[in-house]
Structure formats: C-alpha cells, structure tokens
PDB file of N, CA and C in Angstrom:
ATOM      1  N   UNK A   1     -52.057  37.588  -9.883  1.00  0.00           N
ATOM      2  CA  UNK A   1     -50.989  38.003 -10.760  1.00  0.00           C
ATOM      3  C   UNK A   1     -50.519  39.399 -10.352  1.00  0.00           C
ATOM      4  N   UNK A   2     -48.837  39.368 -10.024  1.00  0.00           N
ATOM      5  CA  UNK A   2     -49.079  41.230  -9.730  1.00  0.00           C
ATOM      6  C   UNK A   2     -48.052  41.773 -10.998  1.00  0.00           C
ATOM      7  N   UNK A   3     -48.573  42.923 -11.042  1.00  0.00           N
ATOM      8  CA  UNK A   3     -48.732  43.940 -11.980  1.00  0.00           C
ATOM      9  C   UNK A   3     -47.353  45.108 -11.621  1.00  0.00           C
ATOM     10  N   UNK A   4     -46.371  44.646 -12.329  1.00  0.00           N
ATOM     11  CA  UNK A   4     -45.543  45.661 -12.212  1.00  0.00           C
ATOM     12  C   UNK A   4     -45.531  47.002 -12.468  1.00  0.00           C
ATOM     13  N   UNK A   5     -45.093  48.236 -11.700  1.00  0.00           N
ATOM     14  CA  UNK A   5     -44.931  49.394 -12.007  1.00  0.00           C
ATOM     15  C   UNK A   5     -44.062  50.189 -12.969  1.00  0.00           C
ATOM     16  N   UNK A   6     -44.840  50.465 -13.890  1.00  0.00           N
ATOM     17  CA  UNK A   6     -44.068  50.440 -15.504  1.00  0.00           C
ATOM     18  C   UNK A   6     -42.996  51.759 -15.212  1.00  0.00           C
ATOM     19  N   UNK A   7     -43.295  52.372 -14.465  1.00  0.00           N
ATOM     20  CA  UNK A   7     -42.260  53.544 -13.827  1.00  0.00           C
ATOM     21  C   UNK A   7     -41.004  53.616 -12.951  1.00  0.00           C
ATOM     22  N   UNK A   8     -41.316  52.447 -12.267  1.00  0.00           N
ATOM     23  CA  UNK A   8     -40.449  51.861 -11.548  1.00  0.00           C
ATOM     24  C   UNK A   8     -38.571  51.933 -11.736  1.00  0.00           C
ATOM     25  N   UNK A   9     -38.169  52.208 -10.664  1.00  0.00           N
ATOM     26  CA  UNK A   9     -36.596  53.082 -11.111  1.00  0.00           C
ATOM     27  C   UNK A   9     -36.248  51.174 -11.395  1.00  0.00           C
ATOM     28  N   UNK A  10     -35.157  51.282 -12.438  1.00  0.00           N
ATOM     29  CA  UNK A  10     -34.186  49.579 -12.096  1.00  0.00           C
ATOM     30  C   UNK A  10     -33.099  50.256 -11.724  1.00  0.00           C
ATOM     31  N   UNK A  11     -32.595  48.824 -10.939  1.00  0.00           N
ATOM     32  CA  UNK A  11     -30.886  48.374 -10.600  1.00  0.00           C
ATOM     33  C   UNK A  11     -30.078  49.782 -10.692  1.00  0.00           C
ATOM     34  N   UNK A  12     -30.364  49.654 -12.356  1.00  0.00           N
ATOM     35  CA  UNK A  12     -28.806  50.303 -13.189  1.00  0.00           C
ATOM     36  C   UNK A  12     -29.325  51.450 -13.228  1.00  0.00           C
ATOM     37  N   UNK A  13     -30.746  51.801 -12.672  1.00  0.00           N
ATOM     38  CA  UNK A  13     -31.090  53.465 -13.030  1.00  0.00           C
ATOM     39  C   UNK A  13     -30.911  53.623 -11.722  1.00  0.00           C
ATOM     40  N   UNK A  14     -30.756  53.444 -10.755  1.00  0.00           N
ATOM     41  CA  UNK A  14     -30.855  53.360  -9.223  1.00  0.00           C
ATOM     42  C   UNK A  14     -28.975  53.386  -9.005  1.00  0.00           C
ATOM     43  N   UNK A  15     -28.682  53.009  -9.543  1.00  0.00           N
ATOM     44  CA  UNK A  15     -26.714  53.177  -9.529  1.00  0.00           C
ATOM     45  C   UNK A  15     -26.384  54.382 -10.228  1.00  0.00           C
ATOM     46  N   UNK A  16     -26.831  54.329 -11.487  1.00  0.00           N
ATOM     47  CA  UNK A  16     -26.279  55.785 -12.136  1.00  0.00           C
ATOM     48  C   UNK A  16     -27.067  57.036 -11.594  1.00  0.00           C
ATOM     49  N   UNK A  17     -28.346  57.012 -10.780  1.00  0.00           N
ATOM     50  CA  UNK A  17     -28.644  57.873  -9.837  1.00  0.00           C
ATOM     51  C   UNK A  17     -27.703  58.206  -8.951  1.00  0.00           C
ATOM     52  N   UNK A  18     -26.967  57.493  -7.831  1.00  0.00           N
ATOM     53  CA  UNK A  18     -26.264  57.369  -6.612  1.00  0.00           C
ATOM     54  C   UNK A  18     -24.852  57.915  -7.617  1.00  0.00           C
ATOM     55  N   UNK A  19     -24.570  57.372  -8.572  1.00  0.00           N
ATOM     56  CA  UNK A  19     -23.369  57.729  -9.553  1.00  0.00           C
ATOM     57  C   UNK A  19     -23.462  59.438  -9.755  1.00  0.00           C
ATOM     58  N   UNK A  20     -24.206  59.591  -9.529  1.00  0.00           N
ATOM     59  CA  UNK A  20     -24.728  61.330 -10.663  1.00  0.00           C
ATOM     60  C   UNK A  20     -24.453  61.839  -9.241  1.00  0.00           C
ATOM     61  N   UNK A  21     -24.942  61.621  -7.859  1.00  0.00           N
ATOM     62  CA  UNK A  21     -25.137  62.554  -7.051  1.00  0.00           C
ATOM     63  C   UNK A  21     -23.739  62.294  -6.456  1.00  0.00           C
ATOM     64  N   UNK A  22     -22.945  60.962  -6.465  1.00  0.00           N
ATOM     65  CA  UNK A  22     -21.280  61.289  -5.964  1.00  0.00           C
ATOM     66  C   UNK A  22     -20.299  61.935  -7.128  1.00  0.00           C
ATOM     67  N   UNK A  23     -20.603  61.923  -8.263  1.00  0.00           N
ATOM     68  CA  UNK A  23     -19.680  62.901  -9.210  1.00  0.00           C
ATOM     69  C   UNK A  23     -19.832  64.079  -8.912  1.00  0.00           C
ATOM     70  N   UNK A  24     -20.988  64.693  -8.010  1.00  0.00           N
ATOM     71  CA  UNK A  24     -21.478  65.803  -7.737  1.00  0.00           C
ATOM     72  C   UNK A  24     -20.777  66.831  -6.505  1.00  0.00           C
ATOM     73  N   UNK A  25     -20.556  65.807  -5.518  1.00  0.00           N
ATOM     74  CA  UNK A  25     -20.749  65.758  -4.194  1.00  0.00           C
ATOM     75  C   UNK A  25     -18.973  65.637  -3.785  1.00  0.00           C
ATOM     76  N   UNK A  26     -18.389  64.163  -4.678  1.00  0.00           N
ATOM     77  CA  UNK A  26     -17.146  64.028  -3.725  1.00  0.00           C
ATOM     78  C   UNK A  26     -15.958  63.544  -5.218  1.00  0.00           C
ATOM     79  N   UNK A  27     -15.011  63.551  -4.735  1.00  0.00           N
ATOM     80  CA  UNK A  27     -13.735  63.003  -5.922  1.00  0.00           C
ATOM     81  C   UNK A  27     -14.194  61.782  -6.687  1.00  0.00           C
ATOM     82  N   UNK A  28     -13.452  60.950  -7.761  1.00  0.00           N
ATOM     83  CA  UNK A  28     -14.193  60.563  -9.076  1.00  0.00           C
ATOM     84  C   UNK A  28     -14.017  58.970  -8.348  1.00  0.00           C
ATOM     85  N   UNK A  29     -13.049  58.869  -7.161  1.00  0.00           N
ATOM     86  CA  UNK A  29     -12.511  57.351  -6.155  1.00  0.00           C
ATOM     87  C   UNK A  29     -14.085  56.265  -5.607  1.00  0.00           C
ATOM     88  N   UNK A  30     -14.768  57.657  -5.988  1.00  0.00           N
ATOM     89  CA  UNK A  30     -16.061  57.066  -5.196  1.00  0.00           C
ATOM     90  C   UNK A  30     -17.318  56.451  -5.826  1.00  0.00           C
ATOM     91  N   UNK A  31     -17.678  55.773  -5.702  1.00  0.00           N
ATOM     92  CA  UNK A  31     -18.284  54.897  -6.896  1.00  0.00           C
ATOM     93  C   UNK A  31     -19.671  54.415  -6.223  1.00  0.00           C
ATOM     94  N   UNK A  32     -20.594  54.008  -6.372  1.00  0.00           N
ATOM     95  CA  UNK A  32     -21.819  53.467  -6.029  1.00  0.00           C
ATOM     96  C   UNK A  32     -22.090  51.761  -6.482  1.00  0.00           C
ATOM     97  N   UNK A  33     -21.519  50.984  -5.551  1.00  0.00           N
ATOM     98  CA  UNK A  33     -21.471  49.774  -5.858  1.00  0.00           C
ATOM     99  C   UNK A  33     -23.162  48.989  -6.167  1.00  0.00           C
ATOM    100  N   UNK A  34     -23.193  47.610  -6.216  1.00  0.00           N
ATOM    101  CA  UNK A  34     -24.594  46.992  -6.768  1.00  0.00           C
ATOM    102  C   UNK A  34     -25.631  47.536  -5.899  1.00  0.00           C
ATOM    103  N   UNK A  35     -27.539  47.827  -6.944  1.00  0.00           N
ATOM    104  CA  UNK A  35     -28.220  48.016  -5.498  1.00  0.00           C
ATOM    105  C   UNK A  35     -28.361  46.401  -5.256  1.00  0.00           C
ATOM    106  N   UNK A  36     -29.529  46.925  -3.861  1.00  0.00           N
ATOM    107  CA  UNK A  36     -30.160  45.797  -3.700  1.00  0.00           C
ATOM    108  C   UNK A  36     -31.492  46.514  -3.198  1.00  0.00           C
ATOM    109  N   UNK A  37     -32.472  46.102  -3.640  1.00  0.00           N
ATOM    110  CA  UNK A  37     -33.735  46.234  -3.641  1.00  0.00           C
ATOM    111  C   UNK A  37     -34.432  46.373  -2.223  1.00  0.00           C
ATOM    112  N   UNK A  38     -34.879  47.271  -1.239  1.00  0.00           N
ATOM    113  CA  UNK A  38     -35.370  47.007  -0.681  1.00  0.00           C
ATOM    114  C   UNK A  38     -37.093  47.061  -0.113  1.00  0.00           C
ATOM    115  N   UNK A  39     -37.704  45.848  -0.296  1.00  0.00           N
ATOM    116  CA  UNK A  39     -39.298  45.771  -0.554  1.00  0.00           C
ATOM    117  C   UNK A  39     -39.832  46.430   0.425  1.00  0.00           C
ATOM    118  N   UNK A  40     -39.279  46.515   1.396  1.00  0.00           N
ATOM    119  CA  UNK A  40     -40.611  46.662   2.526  1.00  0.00           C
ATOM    120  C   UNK A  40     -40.593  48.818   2.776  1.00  0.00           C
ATOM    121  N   UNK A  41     -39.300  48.799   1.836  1.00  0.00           N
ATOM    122  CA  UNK A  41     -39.499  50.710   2.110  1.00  0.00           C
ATOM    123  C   UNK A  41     -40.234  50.848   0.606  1.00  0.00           C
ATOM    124  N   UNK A  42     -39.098  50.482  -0.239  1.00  0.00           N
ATOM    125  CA  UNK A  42     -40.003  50.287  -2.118  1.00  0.00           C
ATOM    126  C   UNK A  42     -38.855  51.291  -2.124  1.00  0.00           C
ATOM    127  N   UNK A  43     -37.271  51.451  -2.173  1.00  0.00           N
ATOM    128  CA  UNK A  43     -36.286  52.105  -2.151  1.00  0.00           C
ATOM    129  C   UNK A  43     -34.725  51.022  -2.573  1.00  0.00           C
ATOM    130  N   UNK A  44     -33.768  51.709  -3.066  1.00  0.00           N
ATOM    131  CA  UNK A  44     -32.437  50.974  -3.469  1.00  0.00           C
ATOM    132  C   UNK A  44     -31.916  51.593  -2.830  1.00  0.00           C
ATOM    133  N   UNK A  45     -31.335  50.595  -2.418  1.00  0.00           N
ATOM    134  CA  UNK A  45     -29.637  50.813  -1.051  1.00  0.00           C
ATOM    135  C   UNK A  45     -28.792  50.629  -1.694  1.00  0.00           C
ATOM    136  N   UNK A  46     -27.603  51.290  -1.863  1.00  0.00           N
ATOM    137  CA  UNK A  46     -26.412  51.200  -2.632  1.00  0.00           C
ATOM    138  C   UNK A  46     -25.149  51.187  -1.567  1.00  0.00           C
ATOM    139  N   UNK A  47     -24.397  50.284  -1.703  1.00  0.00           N
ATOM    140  CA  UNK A  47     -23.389  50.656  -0.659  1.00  0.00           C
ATOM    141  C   UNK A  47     -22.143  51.851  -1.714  1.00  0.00           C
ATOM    142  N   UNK A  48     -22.011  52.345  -0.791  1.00  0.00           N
ATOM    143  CA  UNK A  48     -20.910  53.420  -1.347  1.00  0.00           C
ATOM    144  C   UNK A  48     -19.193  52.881  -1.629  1.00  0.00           C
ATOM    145  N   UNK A  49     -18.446  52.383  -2.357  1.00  0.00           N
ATOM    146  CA  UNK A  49     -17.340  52.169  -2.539  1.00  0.00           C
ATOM    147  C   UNK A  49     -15.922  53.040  -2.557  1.00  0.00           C
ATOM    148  N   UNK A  50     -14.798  53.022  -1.914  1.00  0.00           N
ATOM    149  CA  UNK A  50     -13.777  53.926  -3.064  1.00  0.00           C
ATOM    150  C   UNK A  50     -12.782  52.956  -3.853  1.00  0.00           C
ATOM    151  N   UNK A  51     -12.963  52.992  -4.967  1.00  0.00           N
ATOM    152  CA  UNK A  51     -12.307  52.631  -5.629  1.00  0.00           C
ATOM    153  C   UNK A  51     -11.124  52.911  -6.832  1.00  0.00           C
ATOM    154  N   UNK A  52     -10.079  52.302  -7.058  1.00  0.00           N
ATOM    155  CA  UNK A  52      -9.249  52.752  -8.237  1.00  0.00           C
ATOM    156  C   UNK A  52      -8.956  51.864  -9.019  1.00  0.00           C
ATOM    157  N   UNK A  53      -8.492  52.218  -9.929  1.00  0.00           N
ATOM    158  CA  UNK A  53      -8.576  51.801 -11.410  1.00  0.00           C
ATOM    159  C   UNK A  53      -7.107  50.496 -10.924  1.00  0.00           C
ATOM    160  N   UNK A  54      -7.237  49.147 -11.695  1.00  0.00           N
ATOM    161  CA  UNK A  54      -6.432  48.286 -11.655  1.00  0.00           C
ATOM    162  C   UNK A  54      -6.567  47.535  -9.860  1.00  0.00           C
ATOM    163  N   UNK A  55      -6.656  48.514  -9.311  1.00  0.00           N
ATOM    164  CA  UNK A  55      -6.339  48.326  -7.489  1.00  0.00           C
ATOM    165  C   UNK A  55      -7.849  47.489  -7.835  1.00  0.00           C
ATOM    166  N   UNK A  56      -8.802  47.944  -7.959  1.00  0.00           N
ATOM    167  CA  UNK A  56     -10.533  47.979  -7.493  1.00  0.00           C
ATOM    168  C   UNK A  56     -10.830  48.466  -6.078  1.00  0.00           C
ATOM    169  N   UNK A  57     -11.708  47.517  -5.703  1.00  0.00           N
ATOM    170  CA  UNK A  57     -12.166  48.387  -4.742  1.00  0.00           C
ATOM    171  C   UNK A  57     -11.665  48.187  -3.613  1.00  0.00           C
ATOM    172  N   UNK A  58     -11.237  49.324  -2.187  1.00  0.00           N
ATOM    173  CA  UNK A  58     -10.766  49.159  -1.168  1.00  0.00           C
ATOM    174  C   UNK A  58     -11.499  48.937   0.106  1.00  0.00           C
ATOM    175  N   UNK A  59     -12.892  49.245  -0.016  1.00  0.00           N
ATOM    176  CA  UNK A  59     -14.207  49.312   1.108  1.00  0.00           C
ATOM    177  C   UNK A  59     -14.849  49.666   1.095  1.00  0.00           C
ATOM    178  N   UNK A  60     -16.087  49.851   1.185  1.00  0.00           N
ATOM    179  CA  UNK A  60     -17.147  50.830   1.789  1.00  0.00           C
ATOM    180  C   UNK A  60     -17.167  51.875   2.635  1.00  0.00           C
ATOM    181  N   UNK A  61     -17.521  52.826   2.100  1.00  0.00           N
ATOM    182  CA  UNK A  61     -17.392  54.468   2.313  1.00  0.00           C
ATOM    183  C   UNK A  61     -18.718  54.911   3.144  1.00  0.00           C
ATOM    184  N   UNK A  62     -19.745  54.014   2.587  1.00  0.00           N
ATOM    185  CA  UNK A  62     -21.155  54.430   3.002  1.00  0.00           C
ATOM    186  C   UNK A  62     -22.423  53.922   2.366  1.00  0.00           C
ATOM    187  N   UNK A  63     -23.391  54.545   2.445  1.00  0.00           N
ATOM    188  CA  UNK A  63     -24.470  54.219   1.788  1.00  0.00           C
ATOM    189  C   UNK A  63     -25.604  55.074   1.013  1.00  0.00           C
ATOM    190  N   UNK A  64     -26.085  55.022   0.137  1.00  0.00           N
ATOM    191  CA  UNK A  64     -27.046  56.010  -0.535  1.00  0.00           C
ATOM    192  C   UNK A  64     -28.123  54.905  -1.010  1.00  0.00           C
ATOM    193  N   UNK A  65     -29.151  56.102  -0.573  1.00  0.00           N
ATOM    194  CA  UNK A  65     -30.535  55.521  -1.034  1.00  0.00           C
ATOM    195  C   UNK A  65     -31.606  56.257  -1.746  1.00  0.00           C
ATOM    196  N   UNK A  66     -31.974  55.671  -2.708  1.00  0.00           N
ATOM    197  CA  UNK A  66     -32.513  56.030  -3.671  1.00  0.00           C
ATOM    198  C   UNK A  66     -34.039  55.545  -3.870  1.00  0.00           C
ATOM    199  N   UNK A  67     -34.959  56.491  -4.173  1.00  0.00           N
ATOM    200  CA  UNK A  67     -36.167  56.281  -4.343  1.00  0.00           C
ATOM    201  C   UNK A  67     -36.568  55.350  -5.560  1.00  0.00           C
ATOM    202  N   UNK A  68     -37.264  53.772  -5.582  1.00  0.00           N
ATOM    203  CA  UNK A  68     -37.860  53.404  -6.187  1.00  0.00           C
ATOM    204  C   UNK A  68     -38.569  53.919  -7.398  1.00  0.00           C
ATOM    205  N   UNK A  69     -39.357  54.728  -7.028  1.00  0.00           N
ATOM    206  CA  UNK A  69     -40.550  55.582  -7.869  1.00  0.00           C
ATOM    207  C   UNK A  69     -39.211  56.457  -9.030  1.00  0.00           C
ATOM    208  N   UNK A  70     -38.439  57.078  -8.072  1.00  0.00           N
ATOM    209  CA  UNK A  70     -38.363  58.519  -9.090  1.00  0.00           C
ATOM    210  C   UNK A  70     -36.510  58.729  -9.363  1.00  0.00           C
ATOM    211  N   UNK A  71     -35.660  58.108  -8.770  1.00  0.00           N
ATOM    212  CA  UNK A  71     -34.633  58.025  -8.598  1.00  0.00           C
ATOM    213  C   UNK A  71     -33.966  59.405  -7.489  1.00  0.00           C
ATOM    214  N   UNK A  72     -34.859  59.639  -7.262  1.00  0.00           N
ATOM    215  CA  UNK A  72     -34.749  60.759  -6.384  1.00  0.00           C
ATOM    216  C   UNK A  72     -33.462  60.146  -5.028  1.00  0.00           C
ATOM    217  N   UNK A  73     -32.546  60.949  -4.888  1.00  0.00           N
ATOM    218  CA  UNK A  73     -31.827  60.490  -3.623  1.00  0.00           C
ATOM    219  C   UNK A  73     -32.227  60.787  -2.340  1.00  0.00           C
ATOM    220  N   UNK A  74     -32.558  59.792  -1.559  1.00  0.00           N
ATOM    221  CA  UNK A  74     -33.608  59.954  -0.268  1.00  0.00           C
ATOM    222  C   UNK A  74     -32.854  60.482   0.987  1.00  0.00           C
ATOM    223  N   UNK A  75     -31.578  59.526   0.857  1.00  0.00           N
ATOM    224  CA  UNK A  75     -30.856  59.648   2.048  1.00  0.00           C
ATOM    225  C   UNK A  75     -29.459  59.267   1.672  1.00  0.00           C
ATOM    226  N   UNK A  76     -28.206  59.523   2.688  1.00  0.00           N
ATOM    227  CA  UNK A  76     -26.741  59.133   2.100  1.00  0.00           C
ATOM    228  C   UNK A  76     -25.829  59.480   3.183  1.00  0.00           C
ATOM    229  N   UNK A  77     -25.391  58.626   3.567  1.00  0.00           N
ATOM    230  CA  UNK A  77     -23.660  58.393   4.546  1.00  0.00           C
ATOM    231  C   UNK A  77     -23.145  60.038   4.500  1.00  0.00           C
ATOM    232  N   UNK A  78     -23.492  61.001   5.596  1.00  0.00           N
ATOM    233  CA  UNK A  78     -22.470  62.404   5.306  1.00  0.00           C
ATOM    234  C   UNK A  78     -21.528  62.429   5.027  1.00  0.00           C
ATOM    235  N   UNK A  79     -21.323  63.294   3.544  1.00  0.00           N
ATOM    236  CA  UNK A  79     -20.489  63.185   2.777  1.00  0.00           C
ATOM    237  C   UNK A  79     -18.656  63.413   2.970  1.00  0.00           C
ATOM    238  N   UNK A  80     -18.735  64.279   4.680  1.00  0.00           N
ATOM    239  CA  UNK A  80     -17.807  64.850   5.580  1.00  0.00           C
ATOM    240  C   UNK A  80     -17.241  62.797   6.145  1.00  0.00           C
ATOM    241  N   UNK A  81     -18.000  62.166   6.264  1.00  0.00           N
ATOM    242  CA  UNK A  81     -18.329  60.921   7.108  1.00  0.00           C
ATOM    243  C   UNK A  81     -17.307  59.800   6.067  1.00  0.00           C
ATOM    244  N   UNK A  82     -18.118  60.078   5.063  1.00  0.00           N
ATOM    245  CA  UNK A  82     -17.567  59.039   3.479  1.00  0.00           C
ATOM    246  C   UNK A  82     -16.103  59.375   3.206  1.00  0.00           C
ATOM    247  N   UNK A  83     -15.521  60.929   4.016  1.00  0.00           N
ATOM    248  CA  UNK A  83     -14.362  61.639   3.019  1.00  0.00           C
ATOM    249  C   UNK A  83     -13.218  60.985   3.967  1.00  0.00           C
ATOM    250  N   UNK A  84     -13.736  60.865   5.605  1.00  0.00           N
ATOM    251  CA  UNK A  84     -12.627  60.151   6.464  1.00  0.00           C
ATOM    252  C   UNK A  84     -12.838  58.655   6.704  1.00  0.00           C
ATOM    253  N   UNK A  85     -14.130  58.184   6.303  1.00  0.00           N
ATOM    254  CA  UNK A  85     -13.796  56.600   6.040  1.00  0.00           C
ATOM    255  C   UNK A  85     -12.618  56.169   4.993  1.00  0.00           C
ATOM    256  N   UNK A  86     -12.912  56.998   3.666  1.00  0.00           N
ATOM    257  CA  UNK A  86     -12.122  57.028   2.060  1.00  0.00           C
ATOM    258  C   UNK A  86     -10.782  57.078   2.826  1.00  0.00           C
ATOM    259  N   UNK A  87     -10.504  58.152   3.696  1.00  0.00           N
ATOM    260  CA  UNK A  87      -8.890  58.352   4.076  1.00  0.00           C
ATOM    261  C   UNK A  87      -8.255  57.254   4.640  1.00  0.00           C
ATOM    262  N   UNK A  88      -8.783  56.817   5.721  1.00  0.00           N
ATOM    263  CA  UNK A  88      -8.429  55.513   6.429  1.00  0.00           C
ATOM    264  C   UNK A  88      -8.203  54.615   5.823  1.00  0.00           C
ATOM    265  N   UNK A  89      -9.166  54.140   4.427  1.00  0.00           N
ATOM    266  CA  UNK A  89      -8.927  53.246   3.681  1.00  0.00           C
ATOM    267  C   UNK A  89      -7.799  53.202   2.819  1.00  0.00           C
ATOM    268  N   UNK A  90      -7.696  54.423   2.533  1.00  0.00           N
ATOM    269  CA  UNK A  90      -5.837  54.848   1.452  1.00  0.00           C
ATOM    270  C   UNK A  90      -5.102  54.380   2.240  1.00  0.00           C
ATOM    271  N   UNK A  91      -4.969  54.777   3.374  1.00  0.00           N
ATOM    272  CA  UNK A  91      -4.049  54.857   4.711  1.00  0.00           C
ATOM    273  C   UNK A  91      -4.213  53.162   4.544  1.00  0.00           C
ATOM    274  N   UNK A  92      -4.907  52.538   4.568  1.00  0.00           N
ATOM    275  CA  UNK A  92      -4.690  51.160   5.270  1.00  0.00           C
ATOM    276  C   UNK A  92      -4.143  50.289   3.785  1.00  0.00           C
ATOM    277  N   UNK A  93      -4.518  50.724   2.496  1.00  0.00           N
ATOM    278  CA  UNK A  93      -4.074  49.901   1.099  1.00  0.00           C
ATOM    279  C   UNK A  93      -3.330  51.034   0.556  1.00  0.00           C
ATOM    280  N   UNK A  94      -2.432  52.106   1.416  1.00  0.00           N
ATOM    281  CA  UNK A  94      -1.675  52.916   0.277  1.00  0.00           C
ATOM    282  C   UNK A  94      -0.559  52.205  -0.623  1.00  0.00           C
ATOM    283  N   UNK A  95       0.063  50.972  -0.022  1.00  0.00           N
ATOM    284  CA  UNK A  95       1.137  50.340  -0.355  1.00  0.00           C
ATOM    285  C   UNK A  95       0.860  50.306  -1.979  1.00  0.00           C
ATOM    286  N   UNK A  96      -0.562  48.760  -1.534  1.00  0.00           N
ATOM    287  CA  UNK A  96      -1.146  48.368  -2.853  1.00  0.00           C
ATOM    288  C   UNK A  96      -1.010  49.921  -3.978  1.00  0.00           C
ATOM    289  N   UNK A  97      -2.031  50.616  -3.604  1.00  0.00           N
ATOM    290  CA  UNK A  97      -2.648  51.446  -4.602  1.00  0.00           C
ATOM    291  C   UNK A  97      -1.480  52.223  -4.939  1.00  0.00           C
ATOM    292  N   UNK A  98      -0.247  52.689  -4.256  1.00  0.00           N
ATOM    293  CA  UNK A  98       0.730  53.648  -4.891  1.00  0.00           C
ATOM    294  C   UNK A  98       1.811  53.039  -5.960  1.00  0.00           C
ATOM    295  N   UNK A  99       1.811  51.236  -5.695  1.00  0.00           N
ATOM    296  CA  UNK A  99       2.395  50.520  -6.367  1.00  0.00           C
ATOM    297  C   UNK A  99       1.881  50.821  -7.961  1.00  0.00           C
ATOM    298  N   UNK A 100       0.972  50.516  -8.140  1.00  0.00           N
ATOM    299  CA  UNK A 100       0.156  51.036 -10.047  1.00  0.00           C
ATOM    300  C   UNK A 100      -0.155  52.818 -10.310  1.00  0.00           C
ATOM    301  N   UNK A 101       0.547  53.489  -8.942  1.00  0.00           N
ATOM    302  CA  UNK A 101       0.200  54.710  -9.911  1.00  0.00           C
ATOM    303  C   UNK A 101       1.793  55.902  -9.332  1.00  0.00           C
ATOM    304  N   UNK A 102       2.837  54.964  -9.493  1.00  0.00           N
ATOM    305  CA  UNK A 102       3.589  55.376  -9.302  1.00  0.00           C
ATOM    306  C   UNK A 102       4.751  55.474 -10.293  1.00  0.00           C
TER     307      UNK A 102
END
C-alpha cells in the first residue's frame, strides 16, 4: 500500500506557485498553463502560456518548474527568452487579438 505525502505540493498549488512567480517577473499576458506531474524528478512542469482575455491562449512561452515538496520554483524558460517568444506570438495572432481590444 503506498502512503502518500501529506505535504505534498497539488496541481493547483503547483500553478498558483508558477502564477505568483510570473505576476512577479513578467506582464499579467502570461499565465502558467496545467501541471503535469513529473515522477521520476518528484517536481511539476508547467508549460508557460501568453494569453488574453476572449482571444485565449496564443502558445507557449516556456516552462517553469516547481518543487513537489515545497512549491519552491526550481527552474524556468529565461524570462528575457519568454518576453521574445510572447512577441513573435502577438506578431503572428495580432490580427485576431487587436480585433476584441480595439
């Protein structure tokens, strides 16, 4: 029988972690999409999103990872890295996205 770790970060504490450290870090476009669990480090991978309101989301920006145990942020896509993926992506759906906020 195994015995779960009653400390153990979840899902949604593992997103609003990655959430806390991009409100921190970069503009409000950037969002921390679903984790997914990964067993063999005992860590959540989050892919990084930019997204807007009505549009949703346009791509992946990057990735942040988050400690299992403590929600601690381990590692993350340079944030210089995430800011010219984000651009390219406006650039490639500006049509869409200027259509609802124009």
């Amino acid at each position: 029988m195994s015995v779960e770790n009653p400390t153990e970060v979840t899902a949604l504490g593992a997103q609003a972690a990655a959430n806390q450290f991009l409100s921190d870090h970069l503009p409000d476009r950037f969002t921390a999409d679903l984790a997914h669990k990964d067993p063999e480090r005992d860590i959540w991978r989050m892919p990084v999103i930019l997204a807007y309101p009505v549009v949703g989301s346009t791509g992946k920006v990057g990735e942040i990872l988050i400690s299992a145990d403590t929600e601690q942020v381990l590692s993350y896509t340079p944030l210089d890295e995430m800011m010219r993926i984000a651009t390219d992506l406006y650039e490639a759906h500006r049509e869409r996205i200027d259509e609802h906020f124009s």
